[in-house]
C-alpha atoms as a PDB file:
ATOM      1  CA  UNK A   1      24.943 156.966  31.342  1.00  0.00           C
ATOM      2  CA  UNK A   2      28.051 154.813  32.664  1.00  0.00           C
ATOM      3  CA  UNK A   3      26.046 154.748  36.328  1.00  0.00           C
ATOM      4  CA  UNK A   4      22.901 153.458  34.856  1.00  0.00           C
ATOM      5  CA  UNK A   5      24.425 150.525  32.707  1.00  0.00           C
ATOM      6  CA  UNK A   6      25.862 149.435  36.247  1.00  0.00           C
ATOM      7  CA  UNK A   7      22.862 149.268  37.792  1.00  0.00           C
ATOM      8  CA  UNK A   8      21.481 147.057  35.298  1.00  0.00           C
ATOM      9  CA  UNK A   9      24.186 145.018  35.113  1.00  0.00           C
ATOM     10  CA  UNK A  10      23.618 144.058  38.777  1.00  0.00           C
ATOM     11  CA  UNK A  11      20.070 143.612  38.434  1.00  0.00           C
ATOM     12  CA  UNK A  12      20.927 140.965  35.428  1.00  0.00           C
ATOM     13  CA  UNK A  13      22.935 139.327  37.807  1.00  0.00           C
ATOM     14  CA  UNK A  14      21.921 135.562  37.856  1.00  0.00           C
ATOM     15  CA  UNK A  15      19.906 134.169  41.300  1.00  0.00           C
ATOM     16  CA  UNK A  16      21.981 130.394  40.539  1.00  0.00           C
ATOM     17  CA  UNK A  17      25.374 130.584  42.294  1.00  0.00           C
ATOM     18  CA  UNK A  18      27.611 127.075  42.183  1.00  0.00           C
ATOM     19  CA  UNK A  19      29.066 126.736  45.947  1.00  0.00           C
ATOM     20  CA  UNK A  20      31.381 123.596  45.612  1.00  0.00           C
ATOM     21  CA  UNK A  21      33.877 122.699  43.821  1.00  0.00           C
ATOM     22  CA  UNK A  22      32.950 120.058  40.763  1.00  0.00           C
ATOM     23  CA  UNK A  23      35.520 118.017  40.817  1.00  0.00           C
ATOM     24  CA  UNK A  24      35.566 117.188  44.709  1.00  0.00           C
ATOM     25  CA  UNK A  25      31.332 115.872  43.732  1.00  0.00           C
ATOM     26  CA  UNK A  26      31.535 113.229  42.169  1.00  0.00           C
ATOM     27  CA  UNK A  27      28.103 112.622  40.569  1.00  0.00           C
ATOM     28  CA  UNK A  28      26.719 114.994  43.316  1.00  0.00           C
ATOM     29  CA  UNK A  29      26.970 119.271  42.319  1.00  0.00           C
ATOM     30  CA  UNK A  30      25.603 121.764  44.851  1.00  0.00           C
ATOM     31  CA  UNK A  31      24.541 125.161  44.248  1.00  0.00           C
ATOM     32  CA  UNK A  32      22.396 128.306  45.685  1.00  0.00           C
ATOM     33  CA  UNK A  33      18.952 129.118  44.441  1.00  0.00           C
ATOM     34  CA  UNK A  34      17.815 132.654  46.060  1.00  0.00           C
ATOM     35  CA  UNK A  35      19.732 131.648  49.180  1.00  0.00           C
ATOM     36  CA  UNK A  36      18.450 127.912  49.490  1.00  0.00           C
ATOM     37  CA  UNK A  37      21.256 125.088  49.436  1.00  0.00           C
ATOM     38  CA  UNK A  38      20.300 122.790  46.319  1.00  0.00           C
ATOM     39  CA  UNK A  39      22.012 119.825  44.999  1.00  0.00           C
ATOM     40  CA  UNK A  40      21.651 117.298  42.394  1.00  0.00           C
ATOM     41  CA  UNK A  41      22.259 113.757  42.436  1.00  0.00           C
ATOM     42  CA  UNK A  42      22.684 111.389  39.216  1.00  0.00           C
ATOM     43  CA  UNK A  43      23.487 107.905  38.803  1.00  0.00           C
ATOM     44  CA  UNK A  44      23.577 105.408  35.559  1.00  0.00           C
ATOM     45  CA  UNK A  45      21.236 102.255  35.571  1.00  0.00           C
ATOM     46  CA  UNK A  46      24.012 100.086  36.870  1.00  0.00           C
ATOM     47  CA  UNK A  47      25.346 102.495  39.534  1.00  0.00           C
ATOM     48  CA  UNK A  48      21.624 103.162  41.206  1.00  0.00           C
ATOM     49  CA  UNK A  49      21.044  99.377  40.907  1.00  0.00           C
ATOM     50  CA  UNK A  50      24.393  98.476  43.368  1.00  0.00           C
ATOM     51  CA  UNK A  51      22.783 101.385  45.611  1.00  0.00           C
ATOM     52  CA  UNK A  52      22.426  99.178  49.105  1.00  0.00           C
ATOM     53  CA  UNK A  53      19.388 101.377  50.334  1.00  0.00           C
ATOM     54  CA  UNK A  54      18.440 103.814  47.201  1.00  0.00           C
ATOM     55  CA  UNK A  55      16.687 106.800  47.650  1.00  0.00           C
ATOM     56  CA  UNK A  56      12.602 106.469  47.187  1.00  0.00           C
ATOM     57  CA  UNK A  57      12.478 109.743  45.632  1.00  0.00           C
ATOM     58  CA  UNK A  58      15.145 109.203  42.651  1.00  0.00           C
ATOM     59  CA  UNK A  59      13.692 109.694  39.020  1.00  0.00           C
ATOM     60  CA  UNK A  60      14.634 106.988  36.149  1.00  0.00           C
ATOM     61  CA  UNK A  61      14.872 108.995  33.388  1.00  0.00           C
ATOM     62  CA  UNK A  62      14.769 106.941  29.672  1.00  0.00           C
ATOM     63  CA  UNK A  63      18.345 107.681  29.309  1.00  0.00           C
ATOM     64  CA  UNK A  64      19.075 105.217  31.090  1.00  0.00           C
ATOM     65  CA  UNK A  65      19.985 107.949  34.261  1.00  0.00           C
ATOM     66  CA  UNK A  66      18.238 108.092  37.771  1.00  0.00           C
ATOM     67  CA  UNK A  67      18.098 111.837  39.424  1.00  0.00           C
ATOM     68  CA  UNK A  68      17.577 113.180  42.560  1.00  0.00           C
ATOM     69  CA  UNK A  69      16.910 116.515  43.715  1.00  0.00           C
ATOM     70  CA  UNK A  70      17.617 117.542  47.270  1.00  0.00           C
ATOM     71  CA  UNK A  71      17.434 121.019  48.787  1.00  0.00           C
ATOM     72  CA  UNK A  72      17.806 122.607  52.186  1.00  0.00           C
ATOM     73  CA  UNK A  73      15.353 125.304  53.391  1.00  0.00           C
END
């Protein structure tokens, strides 16, 4: 019985695995997502709006946030 609660506790394993260290991202975390390099950007209103050249694909968000998604195949 021992063996088999094992082997479903590695099957429950979750696929999301954070690779970098929060505190060294600034508004920028990284993770894995089935073995593909993801990461997140997120600014405020004023932050994206002192952007020089801001990315076309960002997502204002009524929160007053703008996101970005970014991942690596």
């Amino acid at each position: 019985m021992l063996q088999a609660r094992r082997m479903h506790a590695v099957q429950a394993s979750p696929s999301l695995r954070l690779v970098c260290d929060p505190e060294m991202s600034g508004h920028i975390r990284h993770w894995l997502i089935n073995g593909y390099m993801a990461a997140i950007q997120c600014w405020t209103d004023a932050e994206f709006r002192q952007i020089v050249n801001p990315p076309a694909d960002a997502i204002h968000y009524p929160e007053g946030v703008w996101i970005r998604l970014d991942w690596q195949p």
